[in-house]
PDB file of N, CA and C in Angstrom:
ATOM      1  N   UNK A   1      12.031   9.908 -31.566  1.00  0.00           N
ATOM      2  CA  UNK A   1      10.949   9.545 -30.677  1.00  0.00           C
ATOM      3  C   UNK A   1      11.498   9.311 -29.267  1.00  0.00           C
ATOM      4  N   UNK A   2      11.030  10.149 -28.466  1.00  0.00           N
ATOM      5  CA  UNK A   2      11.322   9.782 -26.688  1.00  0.00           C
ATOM      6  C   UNK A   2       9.725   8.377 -26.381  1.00  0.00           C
ATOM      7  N   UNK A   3      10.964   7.638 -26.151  1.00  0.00           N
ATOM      8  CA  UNK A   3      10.289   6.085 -24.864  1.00  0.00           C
ATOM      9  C   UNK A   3       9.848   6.182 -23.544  1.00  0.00           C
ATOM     10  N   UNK A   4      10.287   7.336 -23.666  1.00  0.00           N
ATOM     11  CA  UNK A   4      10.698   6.908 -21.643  1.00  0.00           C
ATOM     12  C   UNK A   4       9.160   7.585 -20.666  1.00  0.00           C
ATOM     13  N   UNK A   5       8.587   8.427 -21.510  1.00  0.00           N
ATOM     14  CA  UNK A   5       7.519   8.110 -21.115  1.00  0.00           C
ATOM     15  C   UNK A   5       6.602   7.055 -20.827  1.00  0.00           C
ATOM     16  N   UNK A   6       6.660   6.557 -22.327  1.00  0.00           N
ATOM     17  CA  UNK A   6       5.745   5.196 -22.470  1.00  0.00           C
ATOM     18  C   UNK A   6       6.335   4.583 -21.060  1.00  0.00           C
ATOM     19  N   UNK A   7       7.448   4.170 -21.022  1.00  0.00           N
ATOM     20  CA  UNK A   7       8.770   3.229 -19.812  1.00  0.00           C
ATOM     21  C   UNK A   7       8.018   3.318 -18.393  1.00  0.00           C
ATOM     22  N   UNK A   8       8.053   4.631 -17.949  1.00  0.00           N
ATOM     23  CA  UNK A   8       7.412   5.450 -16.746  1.00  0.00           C
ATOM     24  C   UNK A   8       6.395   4.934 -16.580  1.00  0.00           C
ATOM     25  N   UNK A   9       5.029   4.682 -17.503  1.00  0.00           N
ATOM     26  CA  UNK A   9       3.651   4.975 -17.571  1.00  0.00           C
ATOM     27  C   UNK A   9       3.831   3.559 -16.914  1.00  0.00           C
ATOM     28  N   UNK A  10       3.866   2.652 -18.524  1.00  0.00           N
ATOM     29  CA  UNK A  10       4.241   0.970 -17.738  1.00  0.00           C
ATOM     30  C   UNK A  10       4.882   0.860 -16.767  1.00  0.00           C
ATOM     31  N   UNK A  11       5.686   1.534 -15.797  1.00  0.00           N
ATOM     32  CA  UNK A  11       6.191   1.038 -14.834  1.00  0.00           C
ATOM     33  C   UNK A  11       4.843   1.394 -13.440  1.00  0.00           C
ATOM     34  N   UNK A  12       4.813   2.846 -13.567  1.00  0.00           N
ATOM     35  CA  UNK A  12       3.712   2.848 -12.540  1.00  0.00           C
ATOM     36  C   UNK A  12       2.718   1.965 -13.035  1.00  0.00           C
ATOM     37  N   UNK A  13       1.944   1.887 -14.099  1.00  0.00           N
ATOM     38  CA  UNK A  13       0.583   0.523 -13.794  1.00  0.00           C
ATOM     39  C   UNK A  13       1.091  -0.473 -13.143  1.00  0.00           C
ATOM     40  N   UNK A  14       2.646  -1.023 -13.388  1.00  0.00           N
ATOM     41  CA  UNK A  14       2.936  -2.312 -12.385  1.00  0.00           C
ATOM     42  C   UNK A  14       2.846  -2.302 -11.157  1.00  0.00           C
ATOM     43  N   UNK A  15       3.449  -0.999 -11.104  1.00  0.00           N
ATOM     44  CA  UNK A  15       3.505  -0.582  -9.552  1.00  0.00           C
ATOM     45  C   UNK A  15       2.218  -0.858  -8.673  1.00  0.00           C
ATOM     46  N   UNK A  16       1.609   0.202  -9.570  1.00  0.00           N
ATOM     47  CA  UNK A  16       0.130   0.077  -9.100  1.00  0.00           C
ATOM     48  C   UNK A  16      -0.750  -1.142  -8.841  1.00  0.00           C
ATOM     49  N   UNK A  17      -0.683  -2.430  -9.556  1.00  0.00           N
ATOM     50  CA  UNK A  17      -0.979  -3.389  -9.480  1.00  0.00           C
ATOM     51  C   UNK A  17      -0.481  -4.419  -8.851  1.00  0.00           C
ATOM     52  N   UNK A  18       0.891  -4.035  -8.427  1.00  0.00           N
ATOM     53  CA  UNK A  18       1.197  -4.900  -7.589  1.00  0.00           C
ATOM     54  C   UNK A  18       0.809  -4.611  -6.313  1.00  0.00           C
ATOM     55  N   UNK A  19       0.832  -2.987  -5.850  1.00  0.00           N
ATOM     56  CA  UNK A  19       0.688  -2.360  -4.663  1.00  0.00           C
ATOM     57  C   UNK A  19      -0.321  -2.882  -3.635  1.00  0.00           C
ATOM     58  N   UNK A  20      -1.736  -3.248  -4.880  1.00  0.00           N
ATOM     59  CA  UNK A  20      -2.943  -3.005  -4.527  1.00  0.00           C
ATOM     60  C   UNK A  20      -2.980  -4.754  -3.365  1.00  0.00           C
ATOM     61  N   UNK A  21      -2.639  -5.945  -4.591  1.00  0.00           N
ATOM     62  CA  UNK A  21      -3.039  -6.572  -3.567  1.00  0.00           C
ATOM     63  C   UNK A  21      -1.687  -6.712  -2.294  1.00  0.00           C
ATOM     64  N   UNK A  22      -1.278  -6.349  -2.505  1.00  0.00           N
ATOM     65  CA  UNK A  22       0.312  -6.008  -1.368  1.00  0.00           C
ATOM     66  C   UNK A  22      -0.682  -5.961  -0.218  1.00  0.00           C
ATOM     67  N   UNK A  23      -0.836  -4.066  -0.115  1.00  0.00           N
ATOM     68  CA  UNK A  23      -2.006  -3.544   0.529  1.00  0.00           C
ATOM     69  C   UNK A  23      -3.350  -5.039   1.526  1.00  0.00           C
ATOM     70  N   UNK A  24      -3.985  -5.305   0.883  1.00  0.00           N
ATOM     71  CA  UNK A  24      -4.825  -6.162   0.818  1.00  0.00           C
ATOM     72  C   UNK A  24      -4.338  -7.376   1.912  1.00  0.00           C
ATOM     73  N   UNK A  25      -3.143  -7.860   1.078  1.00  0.00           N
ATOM     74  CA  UNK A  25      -2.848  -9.119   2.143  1.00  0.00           C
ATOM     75  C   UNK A  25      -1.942  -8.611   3.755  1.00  0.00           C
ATOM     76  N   UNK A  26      -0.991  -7.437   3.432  1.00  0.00           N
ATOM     77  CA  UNK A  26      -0.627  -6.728   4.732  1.00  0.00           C
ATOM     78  C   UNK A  26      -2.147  -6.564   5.556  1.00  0.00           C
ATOM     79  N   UNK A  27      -3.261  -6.078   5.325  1.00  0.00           N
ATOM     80  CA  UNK A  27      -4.241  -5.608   6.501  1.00  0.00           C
ATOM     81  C   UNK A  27      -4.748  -7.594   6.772  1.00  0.00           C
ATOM     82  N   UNK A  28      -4.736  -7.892   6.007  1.00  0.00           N
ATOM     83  CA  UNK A  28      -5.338  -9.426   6.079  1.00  0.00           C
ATOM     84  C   UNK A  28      -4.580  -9.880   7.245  1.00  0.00           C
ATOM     85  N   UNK A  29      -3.136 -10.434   7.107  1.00  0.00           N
ATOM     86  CA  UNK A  29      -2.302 -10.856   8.023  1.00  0.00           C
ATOM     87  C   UNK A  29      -2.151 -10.231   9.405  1.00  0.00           C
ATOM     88  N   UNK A  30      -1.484  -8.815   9.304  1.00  0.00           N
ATOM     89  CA  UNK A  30      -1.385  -8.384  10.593  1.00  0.00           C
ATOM     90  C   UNK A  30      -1.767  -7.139  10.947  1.00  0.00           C
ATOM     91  N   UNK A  31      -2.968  -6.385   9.736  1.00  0.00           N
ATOM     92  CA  UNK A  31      -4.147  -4.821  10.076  1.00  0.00           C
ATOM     93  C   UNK A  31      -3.048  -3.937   9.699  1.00  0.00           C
ATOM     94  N   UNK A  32      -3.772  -2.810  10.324  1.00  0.00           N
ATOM     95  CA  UNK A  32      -3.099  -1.848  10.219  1.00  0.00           C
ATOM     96  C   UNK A  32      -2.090  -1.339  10.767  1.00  0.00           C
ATOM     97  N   UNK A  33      -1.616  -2.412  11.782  1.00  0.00           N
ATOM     98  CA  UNK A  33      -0.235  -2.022  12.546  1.00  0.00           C
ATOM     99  C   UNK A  33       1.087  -2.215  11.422  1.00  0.00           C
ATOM    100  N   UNK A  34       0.894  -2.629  10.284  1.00  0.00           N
ATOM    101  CA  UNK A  34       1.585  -2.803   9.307  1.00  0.00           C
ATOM    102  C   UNK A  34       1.917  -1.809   8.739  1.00  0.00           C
ATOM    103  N   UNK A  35       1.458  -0.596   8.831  1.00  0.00           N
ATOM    104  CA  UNK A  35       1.722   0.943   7.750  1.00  0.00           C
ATOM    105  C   UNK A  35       3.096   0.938   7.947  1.00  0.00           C
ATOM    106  N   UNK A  36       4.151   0.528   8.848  1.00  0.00           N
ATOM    107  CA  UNK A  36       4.984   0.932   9.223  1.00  0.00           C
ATOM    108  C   UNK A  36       6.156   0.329   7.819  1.00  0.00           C
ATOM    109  N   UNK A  37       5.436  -0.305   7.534  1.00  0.00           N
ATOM    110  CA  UNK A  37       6.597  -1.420   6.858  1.00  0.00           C
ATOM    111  C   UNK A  37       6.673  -0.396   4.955  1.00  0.00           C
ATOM    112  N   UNK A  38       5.669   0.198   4.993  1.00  0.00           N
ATOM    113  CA  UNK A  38       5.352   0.614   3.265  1.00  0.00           C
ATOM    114  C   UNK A  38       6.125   1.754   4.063  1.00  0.00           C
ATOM    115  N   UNK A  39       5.998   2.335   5.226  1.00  0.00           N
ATOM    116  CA  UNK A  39       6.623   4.158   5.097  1.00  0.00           C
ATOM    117  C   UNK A  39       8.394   3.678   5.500  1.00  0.00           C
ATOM    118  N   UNK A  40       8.833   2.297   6.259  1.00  0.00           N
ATOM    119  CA  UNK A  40      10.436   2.170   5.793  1.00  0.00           C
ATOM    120  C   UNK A  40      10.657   1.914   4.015  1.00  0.00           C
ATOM    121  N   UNK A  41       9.630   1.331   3.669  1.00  0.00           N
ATOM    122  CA  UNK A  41       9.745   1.125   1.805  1.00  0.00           C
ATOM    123  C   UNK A  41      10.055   2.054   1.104  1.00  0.00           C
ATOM    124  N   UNK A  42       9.464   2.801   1.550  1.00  0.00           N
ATOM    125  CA  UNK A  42       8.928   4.298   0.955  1.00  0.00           C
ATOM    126  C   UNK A  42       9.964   5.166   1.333  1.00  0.00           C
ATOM    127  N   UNK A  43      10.330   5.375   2.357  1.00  0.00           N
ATOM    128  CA  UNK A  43      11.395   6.129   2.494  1.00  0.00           C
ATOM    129  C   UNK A  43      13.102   5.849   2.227  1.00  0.00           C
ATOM    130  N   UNK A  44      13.008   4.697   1.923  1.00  0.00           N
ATOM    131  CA  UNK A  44      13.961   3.926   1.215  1.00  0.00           C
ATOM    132  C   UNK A  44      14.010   3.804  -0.507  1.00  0.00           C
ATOM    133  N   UNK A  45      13.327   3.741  -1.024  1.00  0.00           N
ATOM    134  CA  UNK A  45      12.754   3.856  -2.374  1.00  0.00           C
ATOM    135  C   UNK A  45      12.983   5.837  -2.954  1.00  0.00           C
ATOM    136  N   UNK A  46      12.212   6.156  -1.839  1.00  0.00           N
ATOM    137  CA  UNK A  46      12.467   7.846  -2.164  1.00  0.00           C
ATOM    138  C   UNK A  46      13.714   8.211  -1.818  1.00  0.00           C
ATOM    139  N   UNK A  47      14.437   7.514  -0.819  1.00  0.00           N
ATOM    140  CA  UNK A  47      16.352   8.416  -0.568  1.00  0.00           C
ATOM    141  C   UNK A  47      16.833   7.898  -2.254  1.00  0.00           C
ATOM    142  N   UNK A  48      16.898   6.329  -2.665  1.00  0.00           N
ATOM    143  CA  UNK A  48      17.413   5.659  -3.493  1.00  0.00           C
ATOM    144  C   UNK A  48      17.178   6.631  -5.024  1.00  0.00           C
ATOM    145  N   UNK A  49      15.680   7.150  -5.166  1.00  0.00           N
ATOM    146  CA  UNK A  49      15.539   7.575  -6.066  1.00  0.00           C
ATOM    147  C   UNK A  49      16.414   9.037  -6.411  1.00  0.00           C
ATOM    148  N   UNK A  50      17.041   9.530  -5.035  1.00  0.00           N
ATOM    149  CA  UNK A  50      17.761  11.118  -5.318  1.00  0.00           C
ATOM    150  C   UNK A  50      19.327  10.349  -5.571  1.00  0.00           C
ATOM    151  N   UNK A  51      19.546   9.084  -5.259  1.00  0.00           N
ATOM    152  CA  UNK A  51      21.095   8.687  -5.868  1.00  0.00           C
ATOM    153  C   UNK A  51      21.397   8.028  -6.478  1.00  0.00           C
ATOM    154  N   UNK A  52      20.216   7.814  -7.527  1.00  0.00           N
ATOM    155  CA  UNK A  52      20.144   6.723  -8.787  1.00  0.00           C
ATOM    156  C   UNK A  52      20.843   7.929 -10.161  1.00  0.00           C
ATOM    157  N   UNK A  53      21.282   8.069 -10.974  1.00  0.00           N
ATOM    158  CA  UNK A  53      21.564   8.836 -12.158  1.00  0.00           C
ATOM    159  C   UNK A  53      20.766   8.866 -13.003  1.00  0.00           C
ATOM    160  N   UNK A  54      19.904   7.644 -13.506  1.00  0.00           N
ATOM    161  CA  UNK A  54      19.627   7.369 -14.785  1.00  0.00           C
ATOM    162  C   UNK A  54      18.056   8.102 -14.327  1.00  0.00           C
ATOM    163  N   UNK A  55      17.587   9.317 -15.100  1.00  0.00           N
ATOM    164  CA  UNK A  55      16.274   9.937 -14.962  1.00  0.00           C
ATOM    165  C   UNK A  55      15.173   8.631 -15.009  1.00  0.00           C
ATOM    166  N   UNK A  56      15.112   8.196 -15.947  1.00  0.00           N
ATOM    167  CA  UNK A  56      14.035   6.792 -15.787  1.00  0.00           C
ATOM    168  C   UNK A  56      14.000   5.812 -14.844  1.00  0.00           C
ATOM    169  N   UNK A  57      14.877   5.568 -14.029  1.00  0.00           N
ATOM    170  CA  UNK A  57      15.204   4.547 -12.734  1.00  0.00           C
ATOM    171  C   UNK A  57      14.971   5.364 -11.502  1.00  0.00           C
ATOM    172  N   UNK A  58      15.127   6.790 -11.718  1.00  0.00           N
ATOM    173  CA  UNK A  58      15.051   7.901 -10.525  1.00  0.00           C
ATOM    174  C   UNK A  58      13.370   8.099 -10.552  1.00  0.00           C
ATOM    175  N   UNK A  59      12.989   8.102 -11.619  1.00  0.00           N
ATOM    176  CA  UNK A  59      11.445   8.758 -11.635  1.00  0.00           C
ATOM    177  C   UNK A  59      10.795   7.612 -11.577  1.00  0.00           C
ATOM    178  N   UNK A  60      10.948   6.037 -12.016  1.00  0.00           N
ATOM    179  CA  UNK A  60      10.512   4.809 -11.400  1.00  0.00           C
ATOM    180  C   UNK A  60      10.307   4.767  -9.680  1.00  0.00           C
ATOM    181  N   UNK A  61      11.606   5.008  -9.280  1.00  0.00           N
ATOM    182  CA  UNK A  61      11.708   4.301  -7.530  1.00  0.00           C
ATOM    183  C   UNK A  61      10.953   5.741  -6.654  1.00  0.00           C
ATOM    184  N   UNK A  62      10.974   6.733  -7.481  1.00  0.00           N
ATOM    185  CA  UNK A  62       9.769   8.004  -6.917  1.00  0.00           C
ATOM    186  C   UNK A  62       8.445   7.334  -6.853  1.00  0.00           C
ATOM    187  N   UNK A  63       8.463   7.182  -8.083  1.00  0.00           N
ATOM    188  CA  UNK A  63       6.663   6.414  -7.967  1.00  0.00           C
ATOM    189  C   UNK A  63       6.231   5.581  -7.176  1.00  0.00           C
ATOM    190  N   UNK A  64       7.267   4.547  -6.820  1.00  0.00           N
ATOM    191  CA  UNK A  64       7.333   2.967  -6.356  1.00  0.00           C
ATOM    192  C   UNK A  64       7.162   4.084  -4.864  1.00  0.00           C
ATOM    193  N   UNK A  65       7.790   4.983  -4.159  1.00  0.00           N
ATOM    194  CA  UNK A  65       8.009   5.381  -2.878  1.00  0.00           C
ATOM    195  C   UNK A  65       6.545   5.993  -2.766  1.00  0.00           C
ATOM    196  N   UNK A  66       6.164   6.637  -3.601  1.00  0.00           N
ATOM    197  CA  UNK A  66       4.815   7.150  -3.577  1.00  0.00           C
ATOM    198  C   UNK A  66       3.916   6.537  -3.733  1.00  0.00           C
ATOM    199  N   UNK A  67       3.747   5.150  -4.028  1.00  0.00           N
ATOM    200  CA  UNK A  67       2.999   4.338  -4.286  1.00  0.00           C
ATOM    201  C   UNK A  67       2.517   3.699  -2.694  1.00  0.00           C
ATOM    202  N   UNK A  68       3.862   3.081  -2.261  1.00  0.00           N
ATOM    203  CA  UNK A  68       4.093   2.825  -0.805  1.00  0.00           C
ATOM    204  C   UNK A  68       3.215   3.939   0.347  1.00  0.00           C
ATOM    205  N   UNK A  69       3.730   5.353   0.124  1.00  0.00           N
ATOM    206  CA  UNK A  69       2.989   6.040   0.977  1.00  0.00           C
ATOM    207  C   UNK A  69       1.585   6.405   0.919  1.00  0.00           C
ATOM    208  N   UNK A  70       0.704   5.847  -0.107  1.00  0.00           N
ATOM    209  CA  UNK A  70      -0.568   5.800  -0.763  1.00  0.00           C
ATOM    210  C   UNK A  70      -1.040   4.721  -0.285  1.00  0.00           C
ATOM    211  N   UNK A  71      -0.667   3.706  -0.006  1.00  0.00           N
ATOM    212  CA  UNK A  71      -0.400   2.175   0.254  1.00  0.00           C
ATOM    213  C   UNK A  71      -1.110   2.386   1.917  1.00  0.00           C
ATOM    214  N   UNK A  72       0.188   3.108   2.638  1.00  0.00           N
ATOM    215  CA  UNK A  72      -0.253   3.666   3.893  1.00  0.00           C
ATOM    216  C   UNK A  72      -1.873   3.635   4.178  1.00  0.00           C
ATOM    217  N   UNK A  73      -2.263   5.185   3.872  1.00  0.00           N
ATOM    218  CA  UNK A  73      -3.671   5.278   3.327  1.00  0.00           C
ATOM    219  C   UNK A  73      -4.678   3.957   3.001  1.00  0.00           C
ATOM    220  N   UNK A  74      -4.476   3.242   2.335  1.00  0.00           N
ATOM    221  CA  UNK A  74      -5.091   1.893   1.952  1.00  0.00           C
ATOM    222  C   UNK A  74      -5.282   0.930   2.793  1.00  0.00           C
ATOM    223  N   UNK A  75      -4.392   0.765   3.562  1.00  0.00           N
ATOM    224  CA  UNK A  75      -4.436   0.121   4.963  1.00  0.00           C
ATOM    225  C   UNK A  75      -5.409   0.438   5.501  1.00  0.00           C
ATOM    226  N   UNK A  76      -5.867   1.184   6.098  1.00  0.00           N
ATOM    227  CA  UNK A  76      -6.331   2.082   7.150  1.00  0.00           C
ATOM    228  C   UNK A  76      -7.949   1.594   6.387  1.00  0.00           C
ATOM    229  N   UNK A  77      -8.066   2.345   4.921  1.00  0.00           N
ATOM    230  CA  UNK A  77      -8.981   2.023   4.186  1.00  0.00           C
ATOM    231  C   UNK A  77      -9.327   0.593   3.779  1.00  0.00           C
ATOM    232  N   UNK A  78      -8.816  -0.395   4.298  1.00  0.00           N
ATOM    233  CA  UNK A  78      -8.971  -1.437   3.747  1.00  0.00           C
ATOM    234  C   UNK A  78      -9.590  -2.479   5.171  1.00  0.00           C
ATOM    235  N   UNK A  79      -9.062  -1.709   6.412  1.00  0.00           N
ATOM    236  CA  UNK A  79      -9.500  -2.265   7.530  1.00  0.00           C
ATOM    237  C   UNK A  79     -11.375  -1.965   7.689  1.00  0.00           C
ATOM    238  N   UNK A  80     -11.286  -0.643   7.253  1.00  0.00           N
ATOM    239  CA  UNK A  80     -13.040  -0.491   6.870  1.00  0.00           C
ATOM    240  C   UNK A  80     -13.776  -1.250   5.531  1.00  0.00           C
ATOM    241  N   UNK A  81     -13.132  -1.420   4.992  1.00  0.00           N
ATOM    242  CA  UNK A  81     -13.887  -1.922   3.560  1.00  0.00           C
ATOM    243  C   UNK A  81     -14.040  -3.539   4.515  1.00  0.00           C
ATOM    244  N   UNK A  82     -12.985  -4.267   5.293  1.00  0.00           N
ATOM    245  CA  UNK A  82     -13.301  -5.428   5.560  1.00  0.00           C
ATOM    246  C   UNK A  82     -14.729  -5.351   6.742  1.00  0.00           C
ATOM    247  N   UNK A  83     -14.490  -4.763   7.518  1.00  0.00           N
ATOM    248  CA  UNK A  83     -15.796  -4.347   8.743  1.00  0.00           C
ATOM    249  C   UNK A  83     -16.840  -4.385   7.867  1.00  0.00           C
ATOM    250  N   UNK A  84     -17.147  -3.600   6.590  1.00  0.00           N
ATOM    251  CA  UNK A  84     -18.065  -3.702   6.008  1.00  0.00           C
ATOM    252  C   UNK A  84     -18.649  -4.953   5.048  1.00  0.00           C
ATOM    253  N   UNK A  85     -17.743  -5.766   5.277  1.00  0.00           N
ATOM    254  CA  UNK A  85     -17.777  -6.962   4.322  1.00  0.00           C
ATOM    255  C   UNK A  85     -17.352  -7.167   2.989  1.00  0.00           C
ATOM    256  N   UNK A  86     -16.887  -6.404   2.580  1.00  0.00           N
ATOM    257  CA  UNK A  86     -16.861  -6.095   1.547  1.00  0.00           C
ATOM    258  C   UNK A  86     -14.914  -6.942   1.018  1.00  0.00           C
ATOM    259  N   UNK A  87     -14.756  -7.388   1.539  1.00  0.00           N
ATOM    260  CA  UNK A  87     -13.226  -8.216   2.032  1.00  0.00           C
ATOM    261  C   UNK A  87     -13.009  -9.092   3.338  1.00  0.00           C
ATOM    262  N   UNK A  88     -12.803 -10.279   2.641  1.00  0.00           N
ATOM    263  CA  UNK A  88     -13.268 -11.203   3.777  1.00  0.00           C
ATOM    264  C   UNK A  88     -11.842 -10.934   4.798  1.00  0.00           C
ATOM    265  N   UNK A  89     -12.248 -11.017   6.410  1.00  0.00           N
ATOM    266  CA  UNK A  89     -11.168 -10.697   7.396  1.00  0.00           C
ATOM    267  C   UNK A  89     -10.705 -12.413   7.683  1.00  0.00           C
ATOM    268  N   UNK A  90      -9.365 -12.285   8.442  1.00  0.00           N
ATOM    269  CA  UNK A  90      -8.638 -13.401   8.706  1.00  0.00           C
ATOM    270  C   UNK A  90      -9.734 -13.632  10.089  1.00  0.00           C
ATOM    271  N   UNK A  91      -9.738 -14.930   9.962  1.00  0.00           N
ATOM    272  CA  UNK A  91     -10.149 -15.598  11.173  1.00  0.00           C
ATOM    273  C   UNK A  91      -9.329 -15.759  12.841  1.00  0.00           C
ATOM    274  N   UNK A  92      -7.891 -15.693  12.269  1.00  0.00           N
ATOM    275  CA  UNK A  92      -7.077 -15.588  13.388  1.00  0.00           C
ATOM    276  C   UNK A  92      -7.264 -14.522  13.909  1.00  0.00           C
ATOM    277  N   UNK A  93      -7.685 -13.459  12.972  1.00  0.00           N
ATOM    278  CA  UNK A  93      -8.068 -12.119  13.784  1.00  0.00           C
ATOM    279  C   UNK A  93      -9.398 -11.499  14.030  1.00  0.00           C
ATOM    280  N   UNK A  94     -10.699 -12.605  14.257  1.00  0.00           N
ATOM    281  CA  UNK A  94     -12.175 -12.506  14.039  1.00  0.00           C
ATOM    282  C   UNK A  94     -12.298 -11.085  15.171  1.00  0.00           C
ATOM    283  N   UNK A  95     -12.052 -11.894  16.653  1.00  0.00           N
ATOM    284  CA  UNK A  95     -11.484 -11.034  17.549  1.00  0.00           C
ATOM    285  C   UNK A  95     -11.545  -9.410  17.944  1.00  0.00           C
ATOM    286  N   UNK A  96     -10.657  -9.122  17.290  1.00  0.00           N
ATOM    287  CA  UNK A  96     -10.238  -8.161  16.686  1.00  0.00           C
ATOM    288  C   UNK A  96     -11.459  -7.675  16.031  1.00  0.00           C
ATOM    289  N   UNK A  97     -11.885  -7.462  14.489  1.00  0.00           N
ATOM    290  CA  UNK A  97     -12.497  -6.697  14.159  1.00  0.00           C
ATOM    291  C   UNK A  97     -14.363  -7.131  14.732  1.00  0.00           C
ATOM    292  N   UNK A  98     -14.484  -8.074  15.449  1.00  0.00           N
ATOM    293  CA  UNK A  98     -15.622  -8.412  16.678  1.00  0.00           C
ATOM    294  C   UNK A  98     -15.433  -6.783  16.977  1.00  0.00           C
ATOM    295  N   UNK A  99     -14.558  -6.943  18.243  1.00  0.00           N
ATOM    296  CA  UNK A  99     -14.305  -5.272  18.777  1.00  0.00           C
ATOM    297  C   UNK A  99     -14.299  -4.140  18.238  1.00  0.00           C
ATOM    298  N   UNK A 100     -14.301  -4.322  17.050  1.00  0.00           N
ATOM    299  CA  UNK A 100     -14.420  -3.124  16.463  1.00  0.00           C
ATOM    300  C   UNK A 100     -15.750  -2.449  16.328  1.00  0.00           C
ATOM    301  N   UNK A 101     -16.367  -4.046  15.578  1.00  0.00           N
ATOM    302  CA  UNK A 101     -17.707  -4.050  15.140  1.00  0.00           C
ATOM    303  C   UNK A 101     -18.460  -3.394  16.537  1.00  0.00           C
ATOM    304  N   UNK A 102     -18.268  -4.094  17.625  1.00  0.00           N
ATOM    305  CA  UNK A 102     -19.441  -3.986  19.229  1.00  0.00           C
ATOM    306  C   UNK A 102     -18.818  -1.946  18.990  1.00  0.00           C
ATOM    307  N   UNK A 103     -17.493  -1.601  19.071  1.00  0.00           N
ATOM    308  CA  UNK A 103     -17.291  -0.422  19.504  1.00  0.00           C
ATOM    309  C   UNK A 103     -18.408   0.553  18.227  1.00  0.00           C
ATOM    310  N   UNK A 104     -17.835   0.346  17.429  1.00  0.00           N
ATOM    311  CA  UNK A 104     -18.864   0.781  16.475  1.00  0.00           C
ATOM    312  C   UNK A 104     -20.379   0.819  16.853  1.00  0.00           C
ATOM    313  N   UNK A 105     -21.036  -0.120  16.895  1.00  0.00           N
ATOM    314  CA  UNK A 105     -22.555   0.211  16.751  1.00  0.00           C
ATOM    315  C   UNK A 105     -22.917   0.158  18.285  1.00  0.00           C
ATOM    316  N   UNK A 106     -21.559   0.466  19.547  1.00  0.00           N
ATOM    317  CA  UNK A 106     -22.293   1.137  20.635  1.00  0.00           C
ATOM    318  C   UNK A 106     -22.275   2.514  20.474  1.00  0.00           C
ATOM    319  N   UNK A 107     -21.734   2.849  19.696  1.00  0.00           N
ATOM    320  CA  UNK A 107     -21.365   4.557  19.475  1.00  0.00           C
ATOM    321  C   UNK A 107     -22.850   4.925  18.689  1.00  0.00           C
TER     322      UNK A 107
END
């Protein structure tokens, strides 16, 4: 019997679940000027994964890098899901998505 599927599968759902509220509290704190931080992750995670040996630790820190650059994406998407209410925004940064809101519905 090969494991290492099963290994893989469970590792991305973690991934995945950890990613999400990652995602979430990065746009909370400091928006979307944050993408920057998942694509050094990510591109760190993806070099690591071509000089790891062990196929299951290599095809883990792939996912984890791809997860990160998906993450990216989410940001961006997560700054609209808050405009819409749908995720409450930081108050330190009311401000901020104020301006967004006025730019928006002068358009």
């Amino acid at each position: 019997m090969n494991i290492y599927g099963i290994i893989v599968g469970a590792a991305v759902f973690l991934i995945i679940g950890i990613c999400h509220p990652i995602v979430i509290k990065m746009e909370y704190y400091w928006g979307k000027k944050s993408w920057w931080v998942l694509l050094v992750v990510g591109l760190a995670l993806a070099a690591a994964s071509l000089f790891v040996n062990g196929l299951v630790v290599s095809t883990i820190l792939g996912a984890f890098a791809f997860s990160c650059f998906w993450g990216i994406l989410e940001i961006f998407s997560q700054e609209k899901r808050v405009l819409k209410g749908w995720f409450p925004e930081n108050p330190a940064r009311h401000a901020y998505y104020q301006t967004l809101r006025d730019r928006h519905s002068a358009s």
